[in-house]
N, C-alpha and C. Protein backbone atom coordinates (compact mmCIF):
# COMPACT_ATOMS: atom_id res chain seq x y z
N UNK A 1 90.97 131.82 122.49
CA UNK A 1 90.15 130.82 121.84
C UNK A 1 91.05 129.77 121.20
N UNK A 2 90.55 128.49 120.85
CA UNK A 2 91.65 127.53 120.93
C UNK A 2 91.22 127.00 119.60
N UNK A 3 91.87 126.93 118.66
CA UNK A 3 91.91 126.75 117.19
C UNK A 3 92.56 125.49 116.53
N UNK A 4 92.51 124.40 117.67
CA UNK A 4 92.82 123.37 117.33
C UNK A 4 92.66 122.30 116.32
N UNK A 5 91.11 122.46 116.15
CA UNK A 5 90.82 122.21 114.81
C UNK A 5 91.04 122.41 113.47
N UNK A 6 91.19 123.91 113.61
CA UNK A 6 92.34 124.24 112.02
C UNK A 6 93.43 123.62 111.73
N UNK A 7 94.43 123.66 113.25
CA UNK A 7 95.62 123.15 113.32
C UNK A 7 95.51 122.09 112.78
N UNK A 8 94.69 120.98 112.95
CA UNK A 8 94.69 119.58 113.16
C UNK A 8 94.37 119.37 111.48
N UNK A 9 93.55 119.98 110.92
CA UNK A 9 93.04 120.11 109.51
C UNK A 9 94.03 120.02 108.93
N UNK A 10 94.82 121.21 109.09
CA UNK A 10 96.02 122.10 108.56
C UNK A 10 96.85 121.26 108.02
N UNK A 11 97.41 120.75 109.24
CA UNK A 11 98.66 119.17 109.31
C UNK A 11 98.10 118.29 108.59
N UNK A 12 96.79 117.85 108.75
CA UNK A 12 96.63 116.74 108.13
C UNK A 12 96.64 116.47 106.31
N UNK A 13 96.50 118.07 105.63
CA UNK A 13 96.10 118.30 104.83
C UNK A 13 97.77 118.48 104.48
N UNK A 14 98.43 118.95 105.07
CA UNK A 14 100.09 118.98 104.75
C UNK A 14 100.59 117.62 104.95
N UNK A 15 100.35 116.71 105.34
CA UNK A 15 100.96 115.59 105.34
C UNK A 15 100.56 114.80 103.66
N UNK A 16 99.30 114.98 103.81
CA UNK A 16 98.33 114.54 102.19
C UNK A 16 99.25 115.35 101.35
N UNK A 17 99.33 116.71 101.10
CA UNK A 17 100.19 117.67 100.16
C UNK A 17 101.56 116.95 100.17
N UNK A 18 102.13 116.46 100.63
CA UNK A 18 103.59 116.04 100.68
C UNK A 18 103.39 114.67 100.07
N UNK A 19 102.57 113.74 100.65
CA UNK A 19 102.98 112.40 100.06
C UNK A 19 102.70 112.90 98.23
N UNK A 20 101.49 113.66 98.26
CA UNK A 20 100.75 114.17 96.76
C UNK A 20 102.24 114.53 95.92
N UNK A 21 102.87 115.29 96.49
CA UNK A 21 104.22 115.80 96.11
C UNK A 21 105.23 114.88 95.72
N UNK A 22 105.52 113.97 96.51
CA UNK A 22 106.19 112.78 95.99
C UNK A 22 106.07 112.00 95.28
N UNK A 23 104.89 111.54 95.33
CA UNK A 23 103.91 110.67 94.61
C UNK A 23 104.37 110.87 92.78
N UNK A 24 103.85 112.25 92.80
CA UNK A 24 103.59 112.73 91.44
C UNK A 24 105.03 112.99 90.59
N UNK A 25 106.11 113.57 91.74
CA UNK A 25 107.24 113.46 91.03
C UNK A 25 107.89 112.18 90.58
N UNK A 26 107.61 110.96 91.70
CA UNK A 26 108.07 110.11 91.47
C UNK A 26 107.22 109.05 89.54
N UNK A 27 106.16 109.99 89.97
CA UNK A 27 105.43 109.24 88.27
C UNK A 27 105.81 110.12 87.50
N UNK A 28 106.18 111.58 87.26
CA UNK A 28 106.61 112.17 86.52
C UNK A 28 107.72 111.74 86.13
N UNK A 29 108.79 111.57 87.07
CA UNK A 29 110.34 110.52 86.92
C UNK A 29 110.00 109.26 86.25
N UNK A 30 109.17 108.56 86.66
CA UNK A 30 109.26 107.16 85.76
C UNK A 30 108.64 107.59 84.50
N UNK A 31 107.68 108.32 84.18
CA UNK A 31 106.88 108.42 82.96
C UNK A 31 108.04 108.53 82.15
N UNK A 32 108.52 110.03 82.44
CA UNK A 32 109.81 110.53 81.60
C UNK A 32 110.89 109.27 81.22
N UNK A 33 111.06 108.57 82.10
CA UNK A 33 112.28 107.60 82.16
C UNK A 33 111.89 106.87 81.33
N UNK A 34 110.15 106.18 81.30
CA UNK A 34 109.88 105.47 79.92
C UNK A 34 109.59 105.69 79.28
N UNK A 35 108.73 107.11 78.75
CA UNK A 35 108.80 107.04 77.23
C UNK A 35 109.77 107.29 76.37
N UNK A 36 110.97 107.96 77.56
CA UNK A 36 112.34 109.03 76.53
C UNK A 36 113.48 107.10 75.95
N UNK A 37 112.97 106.39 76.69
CA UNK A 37 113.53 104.53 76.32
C UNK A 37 113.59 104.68 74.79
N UNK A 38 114.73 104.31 73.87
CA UNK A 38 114.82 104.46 72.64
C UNK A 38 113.72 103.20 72.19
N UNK A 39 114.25 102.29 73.15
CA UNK A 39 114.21 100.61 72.94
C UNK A 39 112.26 100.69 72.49
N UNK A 40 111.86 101.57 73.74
CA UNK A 40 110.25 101.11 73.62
C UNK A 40 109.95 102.18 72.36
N UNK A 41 110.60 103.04 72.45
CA UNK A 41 110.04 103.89 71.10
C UNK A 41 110.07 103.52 69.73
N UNK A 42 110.98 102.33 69.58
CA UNK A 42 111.31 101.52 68.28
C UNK A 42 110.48 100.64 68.33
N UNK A 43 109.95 100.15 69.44
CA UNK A 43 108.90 99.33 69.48
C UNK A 43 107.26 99.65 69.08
N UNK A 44 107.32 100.86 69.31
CA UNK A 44 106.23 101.56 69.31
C UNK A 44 105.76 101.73 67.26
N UNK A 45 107.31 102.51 67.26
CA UNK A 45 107.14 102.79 66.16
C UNK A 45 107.03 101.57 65.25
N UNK A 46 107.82 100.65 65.56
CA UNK A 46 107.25 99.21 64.57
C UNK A 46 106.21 99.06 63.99
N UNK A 47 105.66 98.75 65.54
CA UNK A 47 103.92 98.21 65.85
C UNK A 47 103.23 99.15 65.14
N UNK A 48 103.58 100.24 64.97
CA UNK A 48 102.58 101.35 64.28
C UNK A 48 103.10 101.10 62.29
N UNK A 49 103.94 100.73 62.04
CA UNK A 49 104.69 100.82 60.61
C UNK A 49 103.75 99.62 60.30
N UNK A 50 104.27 98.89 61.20
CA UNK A 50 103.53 97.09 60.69
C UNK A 50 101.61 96.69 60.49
N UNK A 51 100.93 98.01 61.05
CA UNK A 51 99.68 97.99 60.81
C UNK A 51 99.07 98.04 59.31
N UNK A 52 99.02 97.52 58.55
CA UNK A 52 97.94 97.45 57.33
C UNK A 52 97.10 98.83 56.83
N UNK A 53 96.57 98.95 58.22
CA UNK A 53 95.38 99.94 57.82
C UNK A 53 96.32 101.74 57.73
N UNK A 54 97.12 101.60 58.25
CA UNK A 54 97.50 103.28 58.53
C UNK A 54 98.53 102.98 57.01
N UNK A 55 98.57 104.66 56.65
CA UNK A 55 99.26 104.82 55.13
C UNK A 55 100.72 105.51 55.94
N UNK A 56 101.49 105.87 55.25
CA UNK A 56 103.03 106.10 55.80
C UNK A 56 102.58 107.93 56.04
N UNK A 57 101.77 108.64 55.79
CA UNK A 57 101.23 110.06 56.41
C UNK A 57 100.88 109.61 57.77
N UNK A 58 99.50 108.62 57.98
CA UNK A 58 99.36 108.55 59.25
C UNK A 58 100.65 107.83 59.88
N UNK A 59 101.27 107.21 59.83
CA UNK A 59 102.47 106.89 60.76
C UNK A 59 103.41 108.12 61.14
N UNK A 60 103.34 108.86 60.10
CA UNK A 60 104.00 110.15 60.68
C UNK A 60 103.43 111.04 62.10
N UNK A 61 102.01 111.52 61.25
CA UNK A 61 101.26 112.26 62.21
C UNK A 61 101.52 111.38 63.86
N UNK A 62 100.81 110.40 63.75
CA UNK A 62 100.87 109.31 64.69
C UNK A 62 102.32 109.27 65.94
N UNK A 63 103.44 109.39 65.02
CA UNK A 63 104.67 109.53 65.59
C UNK A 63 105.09 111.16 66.27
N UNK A 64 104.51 111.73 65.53
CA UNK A 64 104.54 113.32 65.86
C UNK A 64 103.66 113.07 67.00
N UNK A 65 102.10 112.86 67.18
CA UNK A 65 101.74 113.14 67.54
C UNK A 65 102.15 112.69 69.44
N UNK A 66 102.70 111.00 69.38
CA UNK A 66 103.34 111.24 70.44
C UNK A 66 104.54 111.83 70.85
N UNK A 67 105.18 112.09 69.91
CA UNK A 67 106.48 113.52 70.71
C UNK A 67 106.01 114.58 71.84
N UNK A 68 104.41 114.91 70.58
CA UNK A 68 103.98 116.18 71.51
C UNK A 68 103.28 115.58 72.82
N UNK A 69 103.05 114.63 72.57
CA UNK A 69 102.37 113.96 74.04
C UNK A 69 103.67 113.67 75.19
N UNK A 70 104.28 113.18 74.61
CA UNK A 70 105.84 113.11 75.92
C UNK A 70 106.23 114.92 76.23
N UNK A 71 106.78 115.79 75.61
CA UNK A 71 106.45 116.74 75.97
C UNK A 71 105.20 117.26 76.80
N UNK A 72 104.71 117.16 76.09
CA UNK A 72 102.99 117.65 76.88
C UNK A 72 103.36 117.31 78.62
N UNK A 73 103.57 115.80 79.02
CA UNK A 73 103.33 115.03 79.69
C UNK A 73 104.31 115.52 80.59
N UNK A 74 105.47 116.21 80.28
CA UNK A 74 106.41 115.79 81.10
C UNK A 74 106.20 117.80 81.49
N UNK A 75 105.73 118.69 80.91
CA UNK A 75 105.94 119.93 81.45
C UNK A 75 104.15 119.90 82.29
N UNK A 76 103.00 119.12 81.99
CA UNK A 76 101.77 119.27 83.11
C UNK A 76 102.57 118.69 83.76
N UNK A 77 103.28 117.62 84.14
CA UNK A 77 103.35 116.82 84.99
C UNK A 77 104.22 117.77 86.15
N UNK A 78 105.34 118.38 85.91
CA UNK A 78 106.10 119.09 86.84
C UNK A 78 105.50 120.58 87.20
N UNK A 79 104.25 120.65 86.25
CA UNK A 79 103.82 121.89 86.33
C UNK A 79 102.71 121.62 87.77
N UNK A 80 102.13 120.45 87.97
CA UNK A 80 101.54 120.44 89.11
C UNK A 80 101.91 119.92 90.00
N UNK A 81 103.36 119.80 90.19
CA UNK A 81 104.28 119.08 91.10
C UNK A 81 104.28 120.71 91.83
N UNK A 82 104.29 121.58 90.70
CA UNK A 82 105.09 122.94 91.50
C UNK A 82 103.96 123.57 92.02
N UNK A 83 102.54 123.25 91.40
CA UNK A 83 101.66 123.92 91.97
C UNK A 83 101.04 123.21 93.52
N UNK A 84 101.24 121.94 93.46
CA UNK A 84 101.41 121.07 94.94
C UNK A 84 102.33 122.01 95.85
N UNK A 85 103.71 121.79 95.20
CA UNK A 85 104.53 122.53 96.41
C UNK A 85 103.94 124.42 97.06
N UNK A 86 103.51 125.27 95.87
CA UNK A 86 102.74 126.05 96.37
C UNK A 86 101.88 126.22 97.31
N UNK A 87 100.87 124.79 97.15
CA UNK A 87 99.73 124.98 98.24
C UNK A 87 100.81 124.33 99.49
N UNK A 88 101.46 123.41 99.45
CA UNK A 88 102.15 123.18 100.90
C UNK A 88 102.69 124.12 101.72
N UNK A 89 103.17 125.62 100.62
CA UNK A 89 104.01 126.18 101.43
C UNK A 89 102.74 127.32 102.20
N UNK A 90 101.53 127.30 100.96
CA UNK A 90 100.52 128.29 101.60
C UNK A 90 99.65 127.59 102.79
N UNK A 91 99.18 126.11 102.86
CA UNK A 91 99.24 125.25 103.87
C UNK A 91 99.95 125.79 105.36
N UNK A 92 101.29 125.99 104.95
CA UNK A 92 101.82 125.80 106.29
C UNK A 92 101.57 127.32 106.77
N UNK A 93 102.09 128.56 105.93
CA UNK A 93 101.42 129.82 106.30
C UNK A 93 99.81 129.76 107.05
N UNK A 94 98.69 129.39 106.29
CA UNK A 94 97.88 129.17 106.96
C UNK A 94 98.16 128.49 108.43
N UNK A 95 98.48 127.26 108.75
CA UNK A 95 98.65 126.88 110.24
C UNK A 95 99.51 127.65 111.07
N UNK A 96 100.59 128.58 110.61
CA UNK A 96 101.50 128.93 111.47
C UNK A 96 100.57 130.75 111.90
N UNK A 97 99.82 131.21 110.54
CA UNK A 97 98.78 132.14 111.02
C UNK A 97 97.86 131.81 112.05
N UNK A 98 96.99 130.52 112.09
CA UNK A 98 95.92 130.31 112.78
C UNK A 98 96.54 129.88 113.97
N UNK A 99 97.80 129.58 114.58
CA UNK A 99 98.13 129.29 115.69
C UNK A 99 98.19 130.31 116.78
N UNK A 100 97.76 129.83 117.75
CA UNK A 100 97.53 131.05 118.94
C UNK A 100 96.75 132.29 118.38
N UNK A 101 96.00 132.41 117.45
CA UNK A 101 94.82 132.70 117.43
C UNK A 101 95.39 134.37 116.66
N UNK A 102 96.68 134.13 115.95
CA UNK A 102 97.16 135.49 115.45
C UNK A 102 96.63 136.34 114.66
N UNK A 103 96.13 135.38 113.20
CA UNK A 103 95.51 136.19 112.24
C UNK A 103 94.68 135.05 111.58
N UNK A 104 93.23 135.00 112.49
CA UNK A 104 93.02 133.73 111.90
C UNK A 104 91.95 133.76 110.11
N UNK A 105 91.75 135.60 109.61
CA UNK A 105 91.37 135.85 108.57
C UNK A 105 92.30 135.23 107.38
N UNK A 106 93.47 135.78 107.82
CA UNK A 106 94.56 135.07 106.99
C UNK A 106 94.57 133.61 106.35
N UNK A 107 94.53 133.13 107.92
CA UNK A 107 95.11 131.51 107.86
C UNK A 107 93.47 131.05 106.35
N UNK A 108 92.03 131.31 106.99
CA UNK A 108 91.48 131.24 105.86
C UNK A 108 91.67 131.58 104.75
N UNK A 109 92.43 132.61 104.19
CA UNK A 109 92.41 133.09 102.97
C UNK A 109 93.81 132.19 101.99
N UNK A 110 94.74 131.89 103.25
CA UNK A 110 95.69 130.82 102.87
C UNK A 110 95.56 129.45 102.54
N UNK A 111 94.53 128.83 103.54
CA UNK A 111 93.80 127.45 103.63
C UNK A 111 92.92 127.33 101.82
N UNK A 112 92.06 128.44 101.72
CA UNK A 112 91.47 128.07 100.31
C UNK A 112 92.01 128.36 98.81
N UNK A 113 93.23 129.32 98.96
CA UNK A 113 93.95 129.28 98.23
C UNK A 113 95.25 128.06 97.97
N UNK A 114 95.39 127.62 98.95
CA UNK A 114 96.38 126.27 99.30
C UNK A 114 95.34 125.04 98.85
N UNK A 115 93.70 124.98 99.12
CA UNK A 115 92.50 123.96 98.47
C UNK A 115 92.72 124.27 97.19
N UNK A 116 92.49 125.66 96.46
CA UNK A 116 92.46 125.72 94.73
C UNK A 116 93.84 125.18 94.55
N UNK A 117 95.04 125.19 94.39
CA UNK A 117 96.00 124.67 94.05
C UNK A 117 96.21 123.24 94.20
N UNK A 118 95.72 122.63 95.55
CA UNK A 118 96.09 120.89 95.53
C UNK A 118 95.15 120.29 95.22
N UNK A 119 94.14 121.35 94.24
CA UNK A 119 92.87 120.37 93.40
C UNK A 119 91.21 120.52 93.85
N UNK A 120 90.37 120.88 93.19
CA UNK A 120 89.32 121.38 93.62
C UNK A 120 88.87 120.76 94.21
N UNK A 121 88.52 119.06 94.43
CA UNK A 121 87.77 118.24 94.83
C UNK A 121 88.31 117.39 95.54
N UNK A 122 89.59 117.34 95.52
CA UNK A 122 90.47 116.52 95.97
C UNK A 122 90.13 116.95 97.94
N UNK A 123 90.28 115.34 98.39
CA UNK A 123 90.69 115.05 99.96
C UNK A 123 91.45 116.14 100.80
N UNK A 124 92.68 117.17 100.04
CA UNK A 124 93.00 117.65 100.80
C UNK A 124 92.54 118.93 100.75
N UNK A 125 92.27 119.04 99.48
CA UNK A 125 91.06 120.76 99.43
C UNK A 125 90.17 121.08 100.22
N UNK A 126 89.46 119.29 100.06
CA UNK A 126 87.93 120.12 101.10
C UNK A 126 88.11 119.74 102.78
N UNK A 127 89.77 119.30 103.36
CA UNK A 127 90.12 119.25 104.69
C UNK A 127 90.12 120.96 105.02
N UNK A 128 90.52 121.16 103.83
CA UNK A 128 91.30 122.70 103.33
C UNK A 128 90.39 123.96 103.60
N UNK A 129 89.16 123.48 103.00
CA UNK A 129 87.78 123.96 103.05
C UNK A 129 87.38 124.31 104.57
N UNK A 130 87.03 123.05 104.64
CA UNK A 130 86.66 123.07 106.20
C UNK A 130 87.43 123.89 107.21
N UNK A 131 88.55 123.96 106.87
CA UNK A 131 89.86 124.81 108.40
C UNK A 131 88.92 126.22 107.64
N UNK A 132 89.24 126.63 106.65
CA UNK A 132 89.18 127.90 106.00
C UNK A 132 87.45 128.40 106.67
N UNK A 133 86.74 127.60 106.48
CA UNK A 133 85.18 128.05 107.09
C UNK A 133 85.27 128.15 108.39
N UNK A 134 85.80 127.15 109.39
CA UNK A 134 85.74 127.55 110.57
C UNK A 134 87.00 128.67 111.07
N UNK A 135 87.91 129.11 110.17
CA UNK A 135 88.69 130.38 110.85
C UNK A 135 87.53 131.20 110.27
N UNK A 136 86.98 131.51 109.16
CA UNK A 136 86.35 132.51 109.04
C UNK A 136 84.58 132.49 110.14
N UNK A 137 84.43 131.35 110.40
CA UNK A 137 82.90 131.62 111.07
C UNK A 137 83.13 131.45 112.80
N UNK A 138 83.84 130.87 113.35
CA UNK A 138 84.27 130.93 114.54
C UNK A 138 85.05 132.27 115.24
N UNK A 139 84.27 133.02 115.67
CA UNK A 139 84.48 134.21 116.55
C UNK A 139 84.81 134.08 117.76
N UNK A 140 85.39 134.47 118.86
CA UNK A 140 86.24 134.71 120.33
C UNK A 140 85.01 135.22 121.05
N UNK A 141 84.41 134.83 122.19
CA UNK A 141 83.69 134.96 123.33
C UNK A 141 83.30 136.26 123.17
N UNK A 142 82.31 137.23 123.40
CA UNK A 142 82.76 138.85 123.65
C UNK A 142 82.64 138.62 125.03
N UNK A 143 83.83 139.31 125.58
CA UNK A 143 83.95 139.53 126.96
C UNK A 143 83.40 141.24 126.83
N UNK A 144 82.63 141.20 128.02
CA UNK A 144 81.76 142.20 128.87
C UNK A 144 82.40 142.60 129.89
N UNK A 145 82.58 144.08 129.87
CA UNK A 145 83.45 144.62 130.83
C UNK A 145 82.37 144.90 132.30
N UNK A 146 83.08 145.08 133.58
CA UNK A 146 82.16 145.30 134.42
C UNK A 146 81.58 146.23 134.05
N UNK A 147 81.64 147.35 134.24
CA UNK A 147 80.76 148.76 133.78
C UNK A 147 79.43 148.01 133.11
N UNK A 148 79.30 147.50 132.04
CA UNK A 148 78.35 146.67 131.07
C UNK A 148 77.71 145.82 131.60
N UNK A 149 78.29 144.60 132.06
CA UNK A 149 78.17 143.68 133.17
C UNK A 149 76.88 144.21 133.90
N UNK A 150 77.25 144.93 134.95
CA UNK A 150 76.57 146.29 135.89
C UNK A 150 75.38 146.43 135.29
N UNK A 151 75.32 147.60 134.46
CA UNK A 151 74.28 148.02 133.48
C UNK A 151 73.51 147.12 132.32
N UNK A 152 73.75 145.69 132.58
CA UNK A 152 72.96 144.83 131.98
C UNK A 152 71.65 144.37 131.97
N UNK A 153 70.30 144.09 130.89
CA UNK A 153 69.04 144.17 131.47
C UNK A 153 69.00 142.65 132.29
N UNK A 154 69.69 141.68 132.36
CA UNK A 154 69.05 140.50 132.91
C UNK A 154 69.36 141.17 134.61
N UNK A 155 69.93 142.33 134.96
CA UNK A 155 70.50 142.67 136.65
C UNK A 155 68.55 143.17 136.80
N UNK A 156 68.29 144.13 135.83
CA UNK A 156 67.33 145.18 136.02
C UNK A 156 65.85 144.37 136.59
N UNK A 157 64.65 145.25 137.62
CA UNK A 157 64.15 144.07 137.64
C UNK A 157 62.88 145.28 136.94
C-alpha cells in the first residue's frame, strides 16, 4: 500500500519545522542582543526616571520588573526553539516509520506527538494531524487466499 501522502505531509511539515526553527532562534538572538544593549537600557531607564507620575519605588519595581522579563524572554524563547527541534526530530521518525509501509501505527503516534510540540494550532500540527489520521485509518487491501476465494458466497448460486 502506498503511503505517499503521509510522506508528502511529513516533509512538508519538516520543512515548516525547520524554517520555524530558525526563524525563532534567529529572534531569540536579536531579542537577547537588544535588550542585554547597555545603551538602550539607559535609555529605558531615563525615560522611566523622567516620568512625573511614577515615585522612585515604582521606578524600581518597573526596572526589576524588566530584568525578569529579559530573563523570562530569553529561557521561553530557547525553550521552544528546543521543543521545535524535538518535534523535527519526531517528524522525521514518523516519515522514515511510514515509509514502505513499516510501522505505520508508529509513524501516527510520532506525527501527533511531533503536532503537540510545534504548537497546537499551528500550520504544521494540523499537516501533522492529518498524516497521523490517515496512518491510523487507512488499512492494506485484505487479500483473499484461493481456498476463500473458492468458498466465497458471490461463486455460490
Amino acid at each position: 500500500m502506498s503511503r505517499t501522502g503521509e510522506i508528502v505531509l511529513g516533509v512538508i511539515s519538516a520543512i515548516f519545522t525547520t524554517i520555524a526553527i530558525i526563524l525563532f532562534s534567529l529572534l531569540v538572538i536579536g531579542g537577547n542582543a537588544a535588550i542585554q544593549d547597555d545603551m538602550l537600557k539607559s535609555e529605558f531607564e531615563q525615560e522611566i526616571i523622567n516620568d512625573p507620575t511614577l515615585s522612585g519605588q515604582d521606578v524600581e519595581i518597573i526596572t526589576q520588573g524588566v530584568d525578569t522579563f529579559i530573563n523570562l524572554f530569553s529561557v521561553l524563547g530557547w525553550g521552544f526553539v528546543i521543543a521545535l527541534v524535538i518535534s523535527l526530530i519526531l517528524n522525521i521518525v514518523g516519515i522514515v516509520s511510514v515509509t514502505k509501509n513499516k510501522n505505520p501505527k508508529l509513524a501516527g503516534i510520532m506525527f501527533i506527538l511531533a503536532g503537540l510540540l510545534a504548537g497546537v494550532i499551528s500550520l504544521t500540527s494540523i499537516l501533522l494531524y492529518v498524516a497521523a489520521i490517515m496512518c491510523f485509518v487507512r488499512k492494506p487491501p485484505v487479500q483473499l487466499s484461493e481456498q476463500e476465494d473458492y468458498y466465497s458466497t458471490e461463486k455460490m448460486y
